[in-house]
C-alpha atoms as a PDB file:
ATOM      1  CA  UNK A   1      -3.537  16.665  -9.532  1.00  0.00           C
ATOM      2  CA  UNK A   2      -7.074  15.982  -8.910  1.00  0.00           C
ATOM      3  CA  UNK A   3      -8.199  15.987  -4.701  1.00  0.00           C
ATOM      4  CA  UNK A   4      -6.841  13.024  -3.370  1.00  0.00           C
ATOM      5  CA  UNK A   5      -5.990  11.881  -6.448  1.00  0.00           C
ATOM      6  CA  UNK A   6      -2.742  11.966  -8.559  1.00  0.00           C
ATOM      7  CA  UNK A   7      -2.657  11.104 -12.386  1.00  0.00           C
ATOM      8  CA  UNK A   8       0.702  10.076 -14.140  1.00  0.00           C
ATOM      9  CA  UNK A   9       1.932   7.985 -17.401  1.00  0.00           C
ATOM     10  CA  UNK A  10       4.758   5.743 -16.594  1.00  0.00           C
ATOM     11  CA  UNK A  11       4.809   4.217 -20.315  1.00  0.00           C
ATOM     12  CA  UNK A  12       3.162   4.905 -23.229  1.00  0.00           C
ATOM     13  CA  UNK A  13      -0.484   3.399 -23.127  1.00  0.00           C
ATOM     14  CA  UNK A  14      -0.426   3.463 -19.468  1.00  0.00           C
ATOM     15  CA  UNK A  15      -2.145   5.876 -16.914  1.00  0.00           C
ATOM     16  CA  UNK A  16      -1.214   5.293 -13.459  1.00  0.00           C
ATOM     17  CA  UNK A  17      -3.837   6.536 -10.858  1.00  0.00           C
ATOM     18  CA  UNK A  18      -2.129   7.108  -7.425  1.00  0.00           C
ATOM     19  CA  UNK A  19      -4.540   7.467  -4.524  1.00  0.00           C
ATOM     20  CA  UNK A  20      -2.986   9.952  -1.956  1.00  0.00           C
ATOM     21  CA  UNK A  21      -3.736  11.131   1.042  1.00  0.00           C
ATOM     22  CA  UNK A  22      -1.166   9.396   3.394  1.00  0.00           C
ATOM     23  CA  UNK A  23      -1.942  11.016   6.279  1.00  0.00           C
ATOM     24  CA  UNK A  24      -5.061   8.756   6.498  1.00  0.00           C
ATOM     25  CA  UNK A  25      -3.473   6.139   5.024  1.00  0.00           C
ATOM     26  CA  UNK A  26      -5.244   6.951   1.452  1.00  0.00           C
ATOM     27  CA  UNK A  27      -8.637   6.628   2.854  1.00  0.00           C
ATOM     28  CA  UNK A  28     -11.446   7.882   0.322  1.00  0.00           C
ATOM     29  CA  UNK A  29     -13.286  10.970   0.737  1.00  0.00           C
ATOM     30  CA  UNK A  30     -16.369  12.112  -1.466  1.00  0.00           C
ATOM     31  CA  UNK A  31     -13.974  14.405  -3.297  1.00  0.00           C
ATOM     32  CA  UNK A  32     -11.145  11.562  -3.904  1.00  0.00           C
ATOM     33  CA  UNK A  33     -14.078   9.125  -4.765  1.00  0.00           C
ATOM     34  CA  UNK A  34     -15.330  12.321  -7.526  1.00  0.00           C
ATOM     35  CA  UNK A  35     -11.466  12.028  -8.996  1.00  0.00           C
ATOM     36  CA  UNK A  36     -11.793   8.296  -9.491  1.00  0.00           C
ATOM     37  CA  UNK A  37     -14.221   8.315 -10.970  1.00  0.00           C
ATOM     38  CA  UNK A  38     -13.111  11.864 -13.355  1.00  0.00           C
ATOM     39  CA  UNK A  39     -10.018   9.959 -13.836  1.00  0.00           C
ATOM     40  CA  UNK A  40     -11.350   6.654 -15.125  1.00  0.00           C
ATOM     41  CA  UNK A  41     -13.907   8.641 -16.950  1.00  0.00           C
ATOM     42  CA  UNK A  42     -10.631  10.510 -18.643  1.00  0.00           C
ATOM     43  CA  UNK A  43      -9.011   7.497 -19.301  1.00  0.00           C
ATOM     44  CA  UNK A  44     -11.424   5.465 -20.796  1.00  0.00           C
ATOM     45  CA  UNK A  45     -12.085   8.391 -23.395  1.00  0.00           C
ATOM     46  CA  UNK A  46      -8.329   8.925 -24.298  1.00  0.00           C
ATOM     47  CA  UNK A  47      -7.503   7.224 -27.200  1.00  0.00           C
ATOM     48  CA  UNK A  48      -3.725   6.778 -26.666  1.00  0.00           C
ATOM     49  CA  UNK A  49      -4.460   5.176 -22.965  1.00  0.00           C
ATOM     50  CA  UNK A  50      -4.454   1.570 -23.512  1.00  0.00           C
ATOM     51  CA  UNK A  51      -4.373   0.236 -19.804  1.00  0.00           C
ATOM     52  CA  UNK A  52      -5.199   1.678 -16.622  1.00  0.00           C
ATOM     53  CA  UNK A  53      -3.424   0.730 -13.149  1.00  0.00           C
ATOM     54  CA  UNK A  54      -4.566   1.885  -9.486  1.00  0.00           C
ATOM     55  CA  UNK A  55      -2.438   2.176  -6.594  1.00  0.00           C
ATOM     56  CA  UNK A  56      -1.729   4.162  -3.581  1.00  0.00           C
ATOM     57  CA  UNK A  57       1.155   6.458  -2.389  1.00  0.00           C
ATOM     58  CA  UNK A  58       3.564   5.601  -0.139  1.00  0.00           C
ATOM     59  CA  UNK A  59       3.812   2.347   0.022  1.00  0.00           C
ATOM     60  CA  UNK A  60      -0.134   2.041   1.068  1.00  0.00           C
ATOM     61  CA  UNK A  61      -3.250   0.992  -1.615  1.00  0.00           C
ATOM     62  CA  UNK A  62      -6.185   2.401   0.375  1.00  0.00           C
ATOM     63  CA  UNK A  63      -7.744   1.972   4.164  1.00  0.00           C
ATOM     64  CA  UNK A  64     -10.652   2.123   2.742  1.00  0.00           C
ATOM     65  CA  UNK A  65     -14.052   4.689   3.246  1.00  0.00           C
ATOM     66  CA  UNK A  66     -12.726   7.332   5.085  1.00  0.00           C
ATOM     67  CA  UNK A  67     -15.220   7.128   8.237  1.00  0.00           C
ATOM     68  CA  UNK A  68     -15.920  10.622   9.316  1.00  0.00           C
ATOM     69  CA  UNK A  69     -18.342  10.723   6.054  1.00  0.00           C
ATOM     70  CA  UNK A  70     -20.119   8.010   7.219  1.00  0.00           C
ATOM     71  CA  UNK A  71     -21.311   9.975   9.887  1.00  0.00           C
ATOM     72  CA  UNK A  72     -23.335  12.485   7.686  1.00  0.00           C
ATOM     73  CA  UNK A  73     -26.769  11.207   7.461  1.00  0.00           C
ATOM     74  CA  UNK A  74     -27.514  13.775   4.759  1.00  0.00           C
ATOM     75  CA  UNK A  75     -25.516  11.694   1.981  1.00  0.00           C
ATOM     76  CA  UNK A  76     -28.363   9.430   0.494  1.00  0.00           C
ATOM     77  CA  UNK A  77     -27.028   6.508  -1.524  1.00  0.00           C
ATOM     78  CA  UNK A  78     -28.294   7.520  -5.224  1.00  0.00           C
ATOM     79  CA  UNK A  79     -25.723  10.217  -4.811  1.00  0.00           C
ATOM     80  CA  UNK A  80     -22.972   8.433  -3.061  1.00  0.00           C
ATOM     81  CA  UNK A  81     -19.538   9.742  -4.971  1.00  0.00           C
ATOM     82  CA  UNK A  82     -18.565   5.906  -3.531  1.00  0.00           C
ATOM     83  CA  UNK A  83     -20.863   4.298  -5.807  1.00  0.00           C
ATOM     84  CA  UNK A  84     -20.906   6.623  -8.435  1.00  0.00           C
ATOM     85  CA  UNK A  85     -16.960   5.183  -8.597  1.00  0.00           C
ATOM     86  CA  UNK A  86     -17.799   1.812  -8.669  1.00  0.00           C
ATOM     87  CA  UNK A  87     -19.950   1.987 -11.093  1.00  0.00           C
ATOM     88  CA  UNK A  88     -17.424   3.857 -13.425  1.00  0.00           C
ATOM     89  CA  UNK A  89     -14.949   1.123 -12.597  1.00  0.00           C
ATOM     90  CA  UNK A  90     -17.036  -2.096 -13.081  1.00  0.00           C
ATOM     91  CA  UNK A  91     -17.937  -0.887 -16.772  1.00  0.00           C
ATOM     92  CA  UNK A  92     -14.742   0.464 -17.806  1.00  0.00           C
ATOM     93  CA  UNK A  93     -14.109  -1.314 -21.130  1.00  0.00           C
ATOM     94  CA  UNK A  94      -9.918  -0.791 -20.963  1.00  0.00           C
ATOM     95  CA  UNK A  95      -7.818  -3.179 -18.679  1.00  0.00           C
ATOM     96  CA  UNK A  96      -7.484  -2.118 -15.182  1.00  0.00           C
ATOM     97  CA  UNK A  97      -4.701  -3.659 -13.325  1.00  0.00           C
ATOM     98  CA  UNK A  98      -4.417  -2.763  -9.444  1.00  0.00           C
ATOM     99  CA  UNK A  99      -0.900  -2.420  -7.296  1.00  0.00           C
ATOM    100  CA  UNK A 100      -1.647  -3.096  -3.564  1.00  0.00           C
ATOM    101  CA  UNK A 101       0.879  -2.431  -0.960  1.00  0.00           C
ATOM    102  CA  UNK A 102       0.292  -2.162   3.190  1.00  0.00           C
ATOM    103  CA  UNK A 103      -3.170  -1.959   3.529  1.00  0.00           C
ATOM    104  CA  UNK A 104      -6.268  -2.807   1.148  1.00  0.00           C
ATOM    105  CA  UNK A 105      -9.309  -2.103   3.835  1.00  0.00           C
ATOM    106  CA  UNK A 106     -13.052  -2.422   2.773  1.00  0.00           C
ATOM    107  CA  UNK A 107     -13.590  -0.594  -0.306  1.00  0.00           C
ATOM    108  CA  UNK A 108     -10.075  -1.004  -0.710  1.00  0.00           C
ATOM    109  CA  UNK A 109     -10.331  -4.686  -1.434  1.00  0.00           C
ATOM    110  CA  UNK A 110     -13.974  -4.925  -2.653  1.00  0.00           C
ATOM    111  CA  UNK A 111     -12.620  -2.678  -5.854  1.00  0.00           C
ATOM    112  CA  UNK A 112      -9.873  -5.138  -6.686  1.00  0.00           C
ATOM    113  CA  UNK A 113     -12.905  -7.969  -7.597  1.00  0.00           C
ATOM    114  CA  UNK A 114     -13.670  -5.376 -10.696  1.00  0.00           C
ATOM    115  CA  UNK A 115     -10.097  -4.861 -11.794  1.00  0.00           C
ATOM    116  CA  UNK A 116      -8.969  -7.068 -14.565  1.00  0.00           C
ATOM    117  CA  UNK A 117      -5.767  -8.011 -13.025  1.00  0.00           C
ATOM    118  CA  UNK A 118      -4.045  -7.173  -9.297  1.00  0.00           C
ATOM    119  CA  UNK A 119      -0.850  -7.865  -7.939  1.00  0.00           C
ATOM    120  CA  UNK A 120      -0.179  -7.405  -4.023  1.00  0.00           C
ATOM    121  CA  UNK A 121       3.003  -6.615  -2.130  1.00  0.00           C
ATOM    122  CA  UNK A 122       3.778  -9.685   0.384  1.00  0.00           C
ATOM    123  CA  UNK A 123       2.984  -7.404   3.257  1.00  0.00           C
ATOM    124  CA  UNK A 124      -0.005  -6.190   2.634  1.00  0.00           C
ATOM    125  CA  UNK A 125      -3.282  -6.514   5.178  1.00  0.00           C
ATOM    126  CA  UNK A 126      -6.471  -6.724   3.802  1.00  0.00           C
ATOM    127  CA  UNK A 127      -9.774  -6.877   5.663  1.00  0.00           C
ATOM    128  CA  UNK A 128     -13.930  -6.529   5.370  1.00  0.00           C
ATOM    129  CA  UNK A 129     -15.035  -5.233   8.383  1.00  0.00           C
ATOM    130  CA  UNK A 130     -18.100  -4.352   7.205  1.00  0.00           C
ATOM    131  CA  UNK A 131     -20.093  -6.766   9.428  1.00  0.00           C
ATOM    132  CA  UNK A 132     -17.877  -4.958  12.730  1.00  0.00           C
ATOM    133  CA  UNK A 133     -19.091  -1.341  11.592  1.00  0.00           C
ATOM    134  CA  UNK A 134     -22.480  -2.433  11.358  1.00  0.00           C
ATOM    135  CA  UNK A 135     -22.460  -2.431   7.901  1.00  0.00           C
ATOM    136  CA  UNK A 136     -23.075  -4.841   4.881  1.00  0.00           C
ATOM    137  CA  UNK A 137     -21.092  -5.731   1.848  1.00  0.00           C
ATOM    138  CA  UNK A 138     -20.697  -3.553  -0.906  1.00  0.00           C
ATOM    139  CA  UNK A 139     -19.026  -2.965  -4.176  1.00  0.00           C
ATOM    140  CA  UNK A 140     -21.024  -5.941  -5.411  1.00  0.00           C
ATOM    141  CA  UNK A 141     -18.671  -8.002  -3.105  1.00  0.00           C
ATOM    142  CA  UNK A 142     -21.291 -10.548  -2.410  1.00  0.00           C
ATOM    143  CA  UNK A 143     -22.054 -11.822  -5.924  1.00  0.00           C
ATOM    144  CA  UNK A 144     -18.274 -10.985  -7.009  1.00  0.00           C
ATOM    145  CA  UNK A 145     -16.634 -12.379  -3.975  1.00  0.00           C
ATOM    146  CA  UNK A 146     -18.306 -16.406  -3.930  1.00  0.00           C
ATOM    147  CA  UNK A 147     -17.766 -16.223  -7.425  1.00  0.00           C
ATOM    148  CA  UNK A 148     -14.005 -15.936  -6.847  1.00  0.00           C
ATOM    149  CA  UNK A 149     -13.490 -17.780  -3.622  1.00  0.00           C
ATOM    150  CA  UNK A 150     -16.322 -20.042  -3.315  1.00  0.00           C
ATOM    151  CA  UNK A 151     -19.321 -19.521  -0.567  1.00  0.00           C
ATOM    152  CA  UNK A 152     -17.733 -20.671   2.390  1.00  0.00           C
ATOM    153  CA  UNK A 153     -14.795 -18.361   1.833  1.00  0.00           C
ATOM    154  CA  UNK A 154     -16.538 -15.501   1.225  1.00  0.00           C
ATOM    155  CA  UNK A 155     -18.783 -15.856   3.929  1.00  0.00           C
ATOM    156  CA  UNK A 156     -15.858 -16.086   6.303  1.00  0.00           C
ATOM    157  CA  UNK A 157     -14.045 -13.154   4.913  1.00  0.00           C
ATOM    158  CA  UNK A 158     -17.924 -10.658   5.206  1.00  0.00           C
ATOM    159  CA  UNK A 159     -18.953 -12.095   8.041  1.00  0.00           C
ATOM    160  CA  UNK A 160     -16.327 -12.668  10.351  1.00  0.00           C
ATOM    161  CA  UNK A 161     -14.512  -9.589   8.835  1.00  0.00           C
ATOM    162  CA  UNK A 162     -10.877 -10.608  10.405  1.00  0.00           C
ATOM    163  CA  UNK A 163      -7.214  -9.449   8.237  1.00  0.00           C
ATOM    164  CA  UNK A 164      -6.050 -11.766   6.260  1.00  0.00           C
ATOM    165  CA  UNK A 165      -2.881 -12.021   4.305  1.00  0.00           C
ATOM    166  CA  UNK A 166      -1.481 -11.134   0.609  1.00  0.00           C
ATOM    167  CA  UNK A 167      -0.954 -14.968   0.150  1.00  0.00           C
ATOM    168  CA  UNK A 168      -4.815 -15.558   1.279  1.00  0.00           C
ATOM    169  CA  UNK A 169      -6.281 -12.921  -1.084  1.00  0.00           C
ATOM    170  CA  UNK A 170      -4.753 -15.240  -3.540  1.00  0.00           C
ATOM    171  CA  UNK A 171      -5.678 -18.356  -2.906  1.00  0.00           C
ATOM    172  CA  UNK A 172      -9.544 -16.189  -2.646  1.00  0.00           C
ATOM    173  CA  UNK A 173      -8.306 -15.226  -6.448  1.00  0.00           C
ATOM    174  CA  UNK A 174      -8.858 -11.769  -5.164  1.00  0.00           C
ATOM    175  CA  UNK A 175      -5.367 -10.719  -6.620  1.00  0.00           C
ATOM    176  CA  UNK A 176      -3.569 -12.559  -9.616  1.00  0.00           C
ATOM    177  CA  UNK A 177      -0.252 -12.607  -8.016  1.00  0.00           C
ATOM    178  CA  UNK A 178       1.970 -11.815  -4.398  1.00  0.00           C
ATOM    179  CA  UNK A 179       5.156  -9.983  -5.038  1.00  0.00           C
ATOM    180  CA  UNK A 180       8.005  -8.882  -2.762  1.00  0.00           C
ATOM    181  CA  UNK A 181       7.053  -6.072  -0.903  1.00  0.00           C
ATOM    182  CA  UNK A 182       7.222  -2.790  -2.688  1.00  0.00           C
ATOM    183  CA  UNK A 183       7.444  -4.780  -5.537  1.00  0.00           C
ATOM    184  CA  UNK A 184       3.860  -4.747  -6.844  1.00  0.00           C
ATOM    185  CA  UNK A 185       3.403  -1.585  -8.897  1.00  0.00           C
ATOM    186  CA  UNK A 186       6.535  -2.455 -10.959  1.00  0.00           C
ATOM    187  CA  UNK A 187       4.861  -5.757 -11.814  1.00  0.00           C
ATOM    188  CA  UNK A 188       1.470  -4.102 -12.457  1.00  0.00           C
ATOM    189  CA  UNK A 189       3.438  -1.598 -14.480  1.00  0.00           C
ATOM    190  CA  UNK A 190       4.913  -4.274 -16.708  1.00  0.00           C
ATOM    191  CA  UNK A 191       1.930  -5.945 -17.128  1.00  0.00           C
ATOM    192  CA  UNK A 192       0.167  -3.095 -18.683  1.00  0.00           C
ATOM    193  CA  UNK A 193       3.021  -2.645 -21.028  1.00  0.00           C
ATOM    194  CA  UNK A 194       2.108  -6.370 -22.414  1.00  0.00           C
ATOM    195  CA  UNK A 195      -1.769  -5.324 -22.547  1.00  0.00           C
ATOM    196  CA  UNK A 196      -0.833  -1.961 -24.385  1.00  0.00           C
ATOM    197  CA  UNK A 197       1.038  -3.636 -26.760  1.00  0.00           C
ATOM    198  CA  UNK A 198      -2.238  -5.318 -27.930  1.00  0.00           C
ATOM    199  CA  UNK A 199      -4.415  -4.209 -30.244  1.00  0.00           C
ATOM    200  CA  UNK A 200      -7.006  -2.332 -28.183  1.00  0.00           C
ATOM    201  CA  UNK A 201     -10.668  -3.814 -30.170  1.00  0.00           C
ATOM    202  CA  UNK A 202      -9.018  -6.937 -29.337  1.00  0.00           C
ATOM    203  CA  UNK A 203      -8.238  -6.659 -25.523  1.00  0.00           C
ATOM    204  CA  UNK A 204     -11.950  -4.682 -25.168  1.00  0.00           C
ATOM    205  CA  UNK A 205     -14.088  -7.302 -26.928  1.00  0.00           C
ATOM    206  CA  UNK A 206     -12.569  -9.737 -24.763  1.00  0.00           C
ATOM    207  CA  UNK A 207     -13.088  -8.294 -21.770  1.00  0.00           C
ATOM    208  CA  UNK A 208     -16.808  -7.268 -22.587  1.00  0.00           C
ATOM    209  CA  UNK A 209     -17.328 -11.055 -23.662  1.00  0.00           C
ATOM    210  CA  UNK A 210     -15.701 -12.020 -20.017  1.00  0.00           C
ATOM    211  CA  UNK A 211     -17.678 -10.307 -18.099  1.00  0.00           C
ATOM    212  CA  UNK A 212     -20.531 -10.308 -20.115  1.00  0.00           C
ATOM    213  CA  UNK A 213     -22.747 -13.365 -18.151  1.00  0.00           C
ATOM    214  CA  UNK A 214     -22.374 -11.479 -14.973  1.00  0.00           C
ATOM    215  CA  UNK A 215     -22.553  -7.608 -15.675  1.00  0.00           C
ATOM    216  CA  UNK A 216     -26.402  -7.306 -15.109  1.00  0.00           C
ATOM    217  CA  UNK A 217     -26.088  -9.254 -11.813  1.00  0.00           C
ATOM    218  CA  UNK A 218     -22.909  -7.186 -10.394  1.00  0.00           C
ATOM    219  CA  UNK A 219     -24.978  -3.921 -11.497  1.00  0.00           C
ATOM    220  CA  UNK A 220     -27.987  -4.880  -9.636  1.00  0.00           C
ATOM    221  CA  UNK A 221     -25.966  -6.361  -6.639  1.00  0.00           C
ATOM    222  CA  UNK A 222     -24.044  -2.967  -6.927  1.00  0.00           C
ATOM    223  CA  UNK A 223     -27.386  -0.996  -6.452  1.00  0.00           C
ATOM    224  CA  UNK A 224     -29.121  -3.616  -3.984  1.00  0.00           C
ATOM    225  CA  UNK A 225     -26.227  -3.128  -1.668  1.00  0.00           C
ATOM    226  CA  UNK A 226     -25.868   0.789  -1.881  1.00  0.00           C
ATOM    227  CA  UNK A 227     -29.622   0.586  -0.554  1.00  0.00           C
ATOM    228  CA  UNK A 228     -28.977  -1.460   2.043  1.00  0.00           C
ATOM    229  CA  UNK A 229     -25.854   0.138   2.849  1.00  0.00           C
ATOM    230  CA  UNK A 230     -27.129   2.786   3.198  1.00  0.00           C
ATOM    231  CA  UNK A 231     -30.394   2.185   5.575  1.00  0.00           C
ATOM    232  CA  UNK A 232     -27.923   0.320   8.243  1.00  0.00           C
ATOM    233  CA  UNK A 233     -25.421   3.238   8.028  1.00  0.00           C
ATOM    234  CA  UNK A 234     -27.834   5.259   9.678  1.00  0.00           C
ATOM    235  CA  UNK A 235     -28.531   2.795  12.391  1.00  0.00           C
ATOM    236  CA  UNK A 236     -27.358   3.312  15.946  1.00  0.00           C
ATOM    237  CA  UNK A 237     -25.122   0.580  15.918  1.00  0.00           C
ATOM    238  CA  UNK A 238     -23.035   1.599  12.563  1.00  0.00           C
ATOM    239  CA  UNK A 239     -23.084   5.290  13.789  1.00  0.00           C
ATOM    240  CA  UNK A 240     -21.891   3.839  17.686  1.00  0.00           C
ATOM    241  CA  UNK A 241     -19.147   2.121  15.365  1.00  0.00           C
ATOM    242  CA  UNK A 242     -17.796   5.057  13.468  1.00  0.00           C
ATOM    243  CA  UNK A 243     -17.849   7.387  16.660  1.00  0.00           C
ATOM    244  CA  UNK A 244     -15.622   4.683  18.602  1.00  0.00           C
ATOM    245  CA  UNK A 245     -12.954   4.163  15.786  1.00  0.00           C
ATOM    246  CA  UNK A 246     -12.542   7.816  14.928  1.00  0.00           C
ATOM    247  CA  UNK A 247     -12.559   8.339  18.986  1.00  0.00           C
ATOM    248  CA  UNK A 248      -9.195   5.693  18.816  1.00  0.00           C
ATOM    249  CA  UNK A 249      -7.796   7.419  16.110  1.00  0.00           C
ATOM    250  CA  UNK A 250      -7.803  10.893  17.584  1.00  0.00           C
END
């Protein structure tokens, strides 16, 4: 078990990584961002994994950034462990497949636009309040997201930053597919048993060649927004947003 992290292999082929730390309702940390990324990194040089899936313990995918780092205006965003995992994910060559259950917040959506395939729990909340914390899109969410959705969409998911249902991240083509609740990992699971059953030069070619118009774009918007993240994090108005929620949570 990495920090935050917890690495399994339901089926042959098949790696599950389970974000956990359910006391903050799986929200990232630098260190569980560093086991992502380890874990991807493991996965994609494992010869007998042939599909990767991401999820969260009980019952939750991720709330998202956990806030508290935020608040350390040391971090610059070159070395962000947040976008050193996004980065790892966007150019993983296997098939990642995402289970999301209870709450997919921020980061916790914005990853789900670079997984191959992701299946949601009919309960699950998902939100961008990026605009709310005084922040700006990331995770290449404003190229990836009006590609999926459409513009007017995806402006009113980043801008107006409200929750929105399992059904609407659907219809935004967000996730593939809305399960019964609790039911998404199984589906995810069985999913990646089809894809492992593949031959693996096969199922890699075709994703580079499906991803291959955009993948300069997404790794430029990736950086573009890490700047800019970065420069309003440090504003009075994102650090006035941080200090209030964490106040609410205490």
């Amino acid at each position: 078990m990495k920090t935050g992290i917890v690495t399994t292999y339901p089926r042959p082929g098949i790696v599950q990584i389970t974000m956990t730390r359910p006391e903050r309702r799986n929200a990232l940390d630098r260190a569980a961002y560093r086991a992502l990324a380890e874990a991807l990194t493991d996965a994609e040089r494992d010869n007998a994994v042939r599909a990767i899936v991401l999820t969260g313990a009980e019952g939750c995918f991720t709330a998202g950034n956990d806030l508290a780092d935020f608040q350390d205006v040391s971090i610059n965003h070159d070395s962000s462990e947040g976008l050193g995992y996004l980065r790892v994910l966007a150019e993983a060559s296997k098939p990642v497949l995402a289970a999301v259950e209870g709450f997919a917040i921020g980061i916790g959506t914005t990853m789900l636009l670079h997984c191959d395939l992701a299946y949601s729990g009919a309960g699950t909340m998902f939100r961008l309040p990026f605009a709310h914390l005084g922040l700006c899109p990331e995770g290449a969410s404003s190229y990836l997201l009006p590609l999926a959705s459409g513009t007017k969409r995806a402006a009113e998911l980043l801008l107006l930053g409200e929750a929105f249902t399992a059904q609407m991240a659907a219809e935004a083509g967000i996730v593939n597919e809305v399960t019964e609740t609790g039911e998404a990992l199984a589906r995810a699971i069985g999913k990646a048993e089809l894809l492992a059953a593949l031959p693996p030069a096969a199922l890699a070619t075709t994703k580079r060649l499906l991803r291959r118009t955009h993948a300069r774009a997404v790794a430029e918007t990736l950086e573009r927004e890490a700047a800019e993240f970065h420069a309003l994090r440090l504003q009075p108005a994102a650090q006035a947003a941080f200090r209030a929620f964490l106040e609410r949570k205490r």
